[in-house]
Protein backbone atom coordinates (compact mmCIF):
# COMPACT_ATOMS: atom_id res chain seq x y z
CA UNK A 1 74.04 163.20 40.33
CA UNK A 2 73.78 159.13 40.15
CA UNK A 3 77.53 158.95 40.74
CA UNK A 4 77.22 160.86 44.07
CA UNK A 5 74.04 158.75 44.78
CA UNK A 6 75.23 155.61 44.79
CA UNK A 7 78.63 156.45 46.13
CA UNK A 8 76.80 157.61 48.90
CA UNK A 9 74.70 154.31 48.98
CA UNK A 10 78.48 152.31 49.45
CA UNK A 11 79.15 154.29 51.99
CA UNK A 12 76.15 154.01 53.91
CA UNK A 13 76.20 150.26 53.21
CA UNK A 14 79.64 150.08 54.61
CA UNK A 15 78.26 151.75 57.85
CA UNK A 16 75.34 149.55 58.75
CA UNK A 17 77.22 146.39 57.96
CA UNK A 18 79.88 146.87 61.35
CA UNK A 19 76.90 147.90 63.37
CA UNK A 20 74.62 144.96 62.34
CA UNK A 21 77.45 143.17 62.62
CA UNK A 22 78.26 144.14 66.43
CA UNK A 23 74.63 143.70 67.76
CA UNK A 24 74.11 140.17 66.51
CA UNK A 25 74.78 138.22 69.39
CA UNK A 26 77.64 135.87 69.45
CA UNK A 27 77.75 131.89 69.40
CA UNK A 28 76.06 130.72 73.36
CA UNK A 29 78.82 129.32 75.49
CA UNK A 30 79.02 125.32 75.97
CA UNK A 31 77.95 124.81 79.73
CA UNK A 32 80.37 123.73 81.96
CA UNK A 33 79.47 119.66 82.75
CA UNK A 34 80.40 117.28 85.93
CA UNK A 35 83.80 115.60 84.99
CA UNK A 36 83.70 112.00 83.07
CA UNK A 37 86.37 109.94 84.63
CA UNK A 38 86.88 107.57 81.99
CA UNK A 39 87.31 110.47 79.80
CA UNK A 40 89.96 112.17 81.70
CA UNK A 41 92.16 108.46 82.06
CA UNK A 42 91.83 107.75 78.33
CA UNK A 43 93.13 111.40 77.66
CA UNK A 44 96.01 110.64 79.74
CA UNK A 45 97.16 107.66 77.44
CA UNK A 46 98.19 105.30 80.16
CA UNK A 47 95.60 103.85 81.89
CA UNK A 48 94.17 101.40 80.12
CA UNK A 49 94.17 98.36 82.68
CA UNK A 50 92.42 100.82 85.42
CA UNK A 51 89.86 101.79 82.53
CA UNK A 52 89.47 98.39 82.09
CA UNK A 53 89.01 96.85 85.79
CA UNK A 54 86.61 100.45 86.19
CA UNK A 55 84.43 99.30 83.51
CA UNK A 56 84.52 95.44 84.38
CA UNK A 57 83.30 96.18 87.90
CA UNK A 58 80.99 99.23 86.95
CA UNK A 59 82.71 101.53 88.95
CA UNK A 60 83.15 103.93 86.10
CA UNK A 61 79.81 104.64 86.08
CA UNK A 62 78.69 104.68 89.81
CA UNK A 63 81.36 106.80 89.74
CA UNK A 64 80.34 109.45 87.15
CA UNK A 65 77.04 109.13 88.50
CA UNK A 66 77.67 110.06 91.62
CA UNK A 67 79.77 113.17 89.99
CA UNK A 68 76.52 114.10 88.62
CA UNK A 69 74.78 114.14 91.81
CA UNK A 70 77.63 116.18 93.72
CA UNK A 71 78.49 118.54 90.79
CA UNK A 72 77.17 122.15 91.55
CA UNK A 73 75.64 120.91 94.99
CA UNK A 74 78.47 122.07 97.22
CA UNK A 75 79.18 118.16 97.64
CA UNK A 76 82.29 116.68 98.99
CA UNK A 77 83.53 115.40 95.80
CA UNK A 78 86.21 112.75 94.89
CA UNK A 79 89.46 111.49 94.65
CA UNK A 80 91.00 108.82 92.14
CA UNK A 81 94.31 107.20 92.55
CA UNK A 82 95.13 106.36 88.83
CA UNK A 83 97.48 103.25 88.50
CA UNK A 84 99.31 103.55 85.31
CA UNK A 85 99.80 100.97 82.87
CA UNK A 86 103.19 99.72 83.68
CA UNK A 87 102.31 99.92 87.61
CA UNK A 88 100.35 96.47 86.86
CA UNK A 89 102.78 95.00 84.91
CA UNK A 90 105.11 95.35 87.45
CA UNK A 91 102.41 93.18 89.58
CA UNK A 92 103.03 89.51 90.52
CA UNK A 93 101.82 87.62 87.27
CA UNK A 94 98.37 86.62 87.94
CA UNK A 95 97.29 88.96 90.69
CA UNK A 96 94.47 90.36 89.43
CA UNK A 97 92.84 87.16 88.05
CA UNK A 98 93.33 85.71 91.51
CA UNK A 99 90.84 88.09 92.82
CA UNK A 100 86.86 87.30 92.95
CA UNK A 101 84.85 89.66 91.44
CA UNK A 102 83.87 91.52 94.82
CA UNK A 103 88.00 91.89 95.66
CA UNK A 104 88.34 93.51 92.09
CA UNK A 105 85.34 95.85 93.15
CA UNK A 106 87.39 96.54 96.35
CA UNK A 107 90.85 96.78 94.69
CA UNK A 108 89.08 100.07 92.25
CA UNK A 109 87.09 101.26 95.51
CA UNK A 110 90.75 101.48 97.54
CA UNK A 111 92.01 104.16 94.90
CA UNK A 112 89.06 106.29 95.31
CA UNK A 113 88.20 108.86 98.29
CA UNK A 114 84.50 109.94 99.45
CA UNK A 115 86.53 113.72 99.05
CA UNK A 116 88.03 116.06 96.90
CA UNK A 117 91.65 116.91 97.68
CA UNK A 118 93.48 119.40 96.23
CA UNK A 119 97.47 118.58 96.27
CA UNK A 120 97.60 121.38 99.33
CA UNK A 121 94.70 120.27 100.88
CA UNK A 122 96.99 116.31 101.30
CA UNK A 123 99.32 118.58 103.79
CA UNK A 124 96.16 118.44 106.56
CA UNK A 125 94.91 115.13 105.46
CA UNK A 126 93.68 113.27 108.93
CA UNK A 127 94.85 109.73 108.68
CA UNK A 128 93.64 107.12 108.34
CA UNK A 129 91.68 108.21 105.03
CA UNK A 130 88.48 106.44 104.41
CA UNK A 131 88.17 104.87 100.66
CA UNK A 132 85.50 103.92 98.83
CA UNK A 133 85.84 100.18 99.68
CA UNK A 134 85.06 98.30 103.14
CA UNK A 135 85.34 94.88 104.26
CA UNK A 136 83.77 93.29 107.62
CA UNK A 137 86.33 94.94 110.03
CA UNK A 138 85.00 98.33 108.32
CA UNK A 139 86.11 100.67 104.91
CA UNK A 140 89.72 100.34 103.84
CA UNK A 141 91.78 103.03 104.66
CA UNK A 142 95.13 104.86 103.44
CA UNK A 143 97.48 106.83 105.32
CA UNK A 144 98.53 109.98 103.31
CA UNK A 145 101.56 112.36 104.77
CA UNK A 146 103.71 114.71 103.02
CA UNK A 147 107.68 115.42 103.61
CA UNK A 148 109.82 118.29 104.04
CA UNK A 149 109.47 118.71 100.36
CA UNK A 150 105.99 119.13 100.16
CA UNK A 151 105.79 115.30 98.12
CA UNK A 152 102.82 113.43 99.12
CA UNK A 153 102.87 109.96 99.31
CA UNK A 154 99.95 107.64 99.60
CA UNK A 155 100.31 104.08 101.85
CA UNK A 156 98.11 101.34 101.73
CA UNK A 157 100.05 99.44 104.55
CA UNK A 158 101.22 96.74 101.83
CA UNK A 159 102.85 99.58 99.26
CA UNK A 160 103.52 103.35 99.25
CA UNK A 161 103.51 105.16 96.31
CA UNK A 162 104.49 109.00 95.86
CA UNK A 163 101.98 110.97 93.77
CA UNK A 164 103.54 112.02 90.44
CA UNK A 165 100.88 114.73 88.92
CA UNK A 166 97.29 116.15 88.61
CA UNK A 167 95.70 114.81 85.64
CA UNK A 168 92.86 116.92 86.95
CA UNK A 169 91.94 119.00 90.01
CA UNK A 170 88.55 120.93 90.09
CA UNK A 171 85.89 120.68 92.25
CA UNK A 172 84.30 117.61 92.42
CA UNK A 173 86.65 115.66 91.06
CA UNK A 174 91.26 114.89 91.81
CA UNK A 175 92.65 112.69 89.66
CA UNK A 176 96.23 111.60 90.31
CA UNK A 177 98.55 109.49 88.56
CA UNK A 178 100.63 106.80 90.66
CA UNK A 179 103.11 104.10 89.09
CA UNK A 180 101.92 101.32 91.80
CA UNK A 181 99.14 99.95 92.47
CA UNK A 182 97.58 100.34 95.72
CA UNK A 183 97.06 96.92 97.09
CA UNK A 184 94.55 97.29 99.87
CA UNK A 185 96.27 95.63 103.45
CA UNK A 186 92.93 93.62 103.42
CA UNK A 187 93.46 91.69 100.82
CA UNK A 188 97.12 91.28 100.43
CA UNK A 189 98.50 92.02 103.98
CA UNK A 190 100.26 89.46 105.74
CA UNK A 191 98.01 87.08 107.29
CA UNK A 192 98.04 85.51 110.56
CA UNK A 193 99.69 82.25 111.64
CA UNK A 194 97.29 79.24 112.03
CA UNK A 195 97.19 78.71 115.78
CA UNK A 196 98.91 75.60 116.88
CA UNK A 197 96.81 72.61 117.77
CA UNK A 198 96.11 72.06 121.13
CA UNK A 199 96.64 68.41 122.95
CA UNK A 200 93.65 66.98 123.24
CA UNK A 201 92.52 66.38 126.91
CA UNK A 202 91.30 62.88 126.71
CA UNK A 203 94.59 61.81 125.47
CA UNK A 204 96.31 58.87 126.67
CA UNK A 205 99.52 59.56 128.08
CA UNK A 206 102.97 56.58 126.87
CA UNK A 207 100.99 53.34 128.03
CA UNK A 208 98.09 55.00 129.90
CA UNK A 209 95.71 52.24 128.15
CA UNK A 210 97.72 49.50 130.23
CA UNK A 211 98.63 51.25 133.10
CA UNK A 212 94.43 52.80 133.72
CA UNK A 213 93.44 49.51 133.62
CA UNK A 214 95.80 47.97 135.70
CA UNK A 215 94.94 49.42 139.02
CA UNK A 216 91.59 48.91 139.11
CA UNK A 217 92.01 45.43 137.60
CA UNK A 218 94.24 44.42 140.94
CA UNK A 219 91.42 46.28 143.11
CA UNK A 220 88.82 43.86 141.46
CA UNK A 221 90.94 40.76 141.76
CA UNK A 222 92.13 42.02 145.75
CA UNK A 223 88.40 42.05 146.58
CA UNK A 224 87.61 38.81 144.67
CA UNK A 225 90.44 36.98 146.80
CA UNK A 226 89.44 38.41 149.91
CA UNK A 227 85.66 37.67 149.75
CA UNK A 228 86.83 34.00 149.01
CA UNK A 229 88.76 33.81 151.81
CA UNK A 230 86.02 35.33 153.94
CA UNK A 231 83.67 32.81 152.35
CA UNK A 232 86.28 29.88 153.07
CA UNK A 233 86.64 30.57 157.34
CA UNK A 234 82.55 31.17 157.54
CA UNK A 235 82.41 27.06 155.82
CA UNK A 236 85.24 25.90 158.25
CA UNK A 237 83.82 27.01 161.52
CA UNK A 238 80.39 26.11 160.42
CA UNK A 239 82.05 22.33 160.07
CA UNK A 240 83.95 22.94 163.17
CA UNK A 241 80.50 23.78 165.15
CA UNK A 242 78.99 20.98 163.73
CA UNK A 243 81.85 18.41 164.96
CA UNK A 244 81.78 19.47 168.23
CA UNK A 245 77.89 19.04 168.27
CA UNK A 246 77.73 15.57 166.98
């Protein structure tokens, strides 16, 4: 009678244990966060200088700030052009330390967009696409077009670069990697001639010094001769007048 008892305890032991087992609720889900930038470029390996110039000018985190704001409001989002490493190496040695610290601030703003693009959504991109960064004519802008191959390539006016891949695409946030560096046309475009000095007006012309002076010298010394000789015929005909009457 004890055998059967506590076989039938094992067994009942065995049954509750699934059951409790399937009501107790599982580990909560981690909730889904805005996007960190930085996070995302360090994953990718290769980014270290953009990391760097991000954090130098803050714009890593106005940038994941304003993530926070946008995430889960509906807001337009963002877009980050992500120089690699090697695209500033292949710079002009000492470009970036020829920039004040406002043109670095403007060199990060020109790889980011005020919108989230998806790579399909670049195919009805309305040029000229606003940046982050603006100067006194107005924000920078990039031209963005796409060719019979569905590539997308991204222009500056100074260099065009084709986008290589996604290192991530959800709402709010694109990043894509580029091997050049976008260098806005504000700061590195060609700039304009110096205009040519004009002749000044009051210059003298070969020997004008001489030649101004001359003329109205001779006037002065005509007029000096001629009242002399006026002077000279009033003294003789007064003497003449004055024979006559003695």
């Amino acid at each position: 009678m004890a055998g059967r008892i506590a076989v039938a305890a094992a067994f009942l032991a065995l049954a509750v244990v699934p059951a409790a087992l399937a009501q107790a609720p599982g580990p909560a889900a981690a909730p889904s966060g805005p996007p960190n930038v930085t996070a995302i470029l360090e994953k990718g390996g290769q980014y270290t200088t953009f990391i760097r110039l991000m954090k130098e000018t803050q714009q890593d985190t106005q940038l994941n700030s304003q993530l926070n704001s946008s995430f889960g409001n509906n807001g337009g989002g963002y877009t980050v052009f992500a120089p690699t490493d090697n695209a500033f190496n292949n710079l002009k040695p000492g470009t970036l330390n020829s920039l004040t610290q406002q043109q670095q601030v403007s060199l990060v703003q020109g790889h980011i967009l005020p919108s989230f693009y998806s790579m399909d959504s670049f195919q009805t991109a309305s040029n000229p696409v606003r940046t982050q960064a603006s100067g006194r004519d107005g924000p920078y802008t990039l031209n963005i077009t796409s060719d019979t191959n569905n590539q997308v390539n991204v222009s500056s006016g100074v260099v065009e670069v084709r986008i290589n891949n996604a290192l991530y695409s959800a709402k709010p946030l694109a990043v894509y990697s580029v091997d050049k560096v976008l260098l806005p046309m504000e700061l590195f475009g060609a700039k304009a001639p110096a205009a040519a000095p004009t002749a000044s007006e009051g210059k003298p012309k070969k020997g004008g010094s001489s030649d101004a002076s001359s003329p109205a010298g001779s006037e002065d010394s005509d007029t000096g001769a001629a009242s002399a000789r006026a002077v000279g015929w009033s003294v003789a005909g007064l003497a003449a007048v004055l024979g006559y009457l003695l």
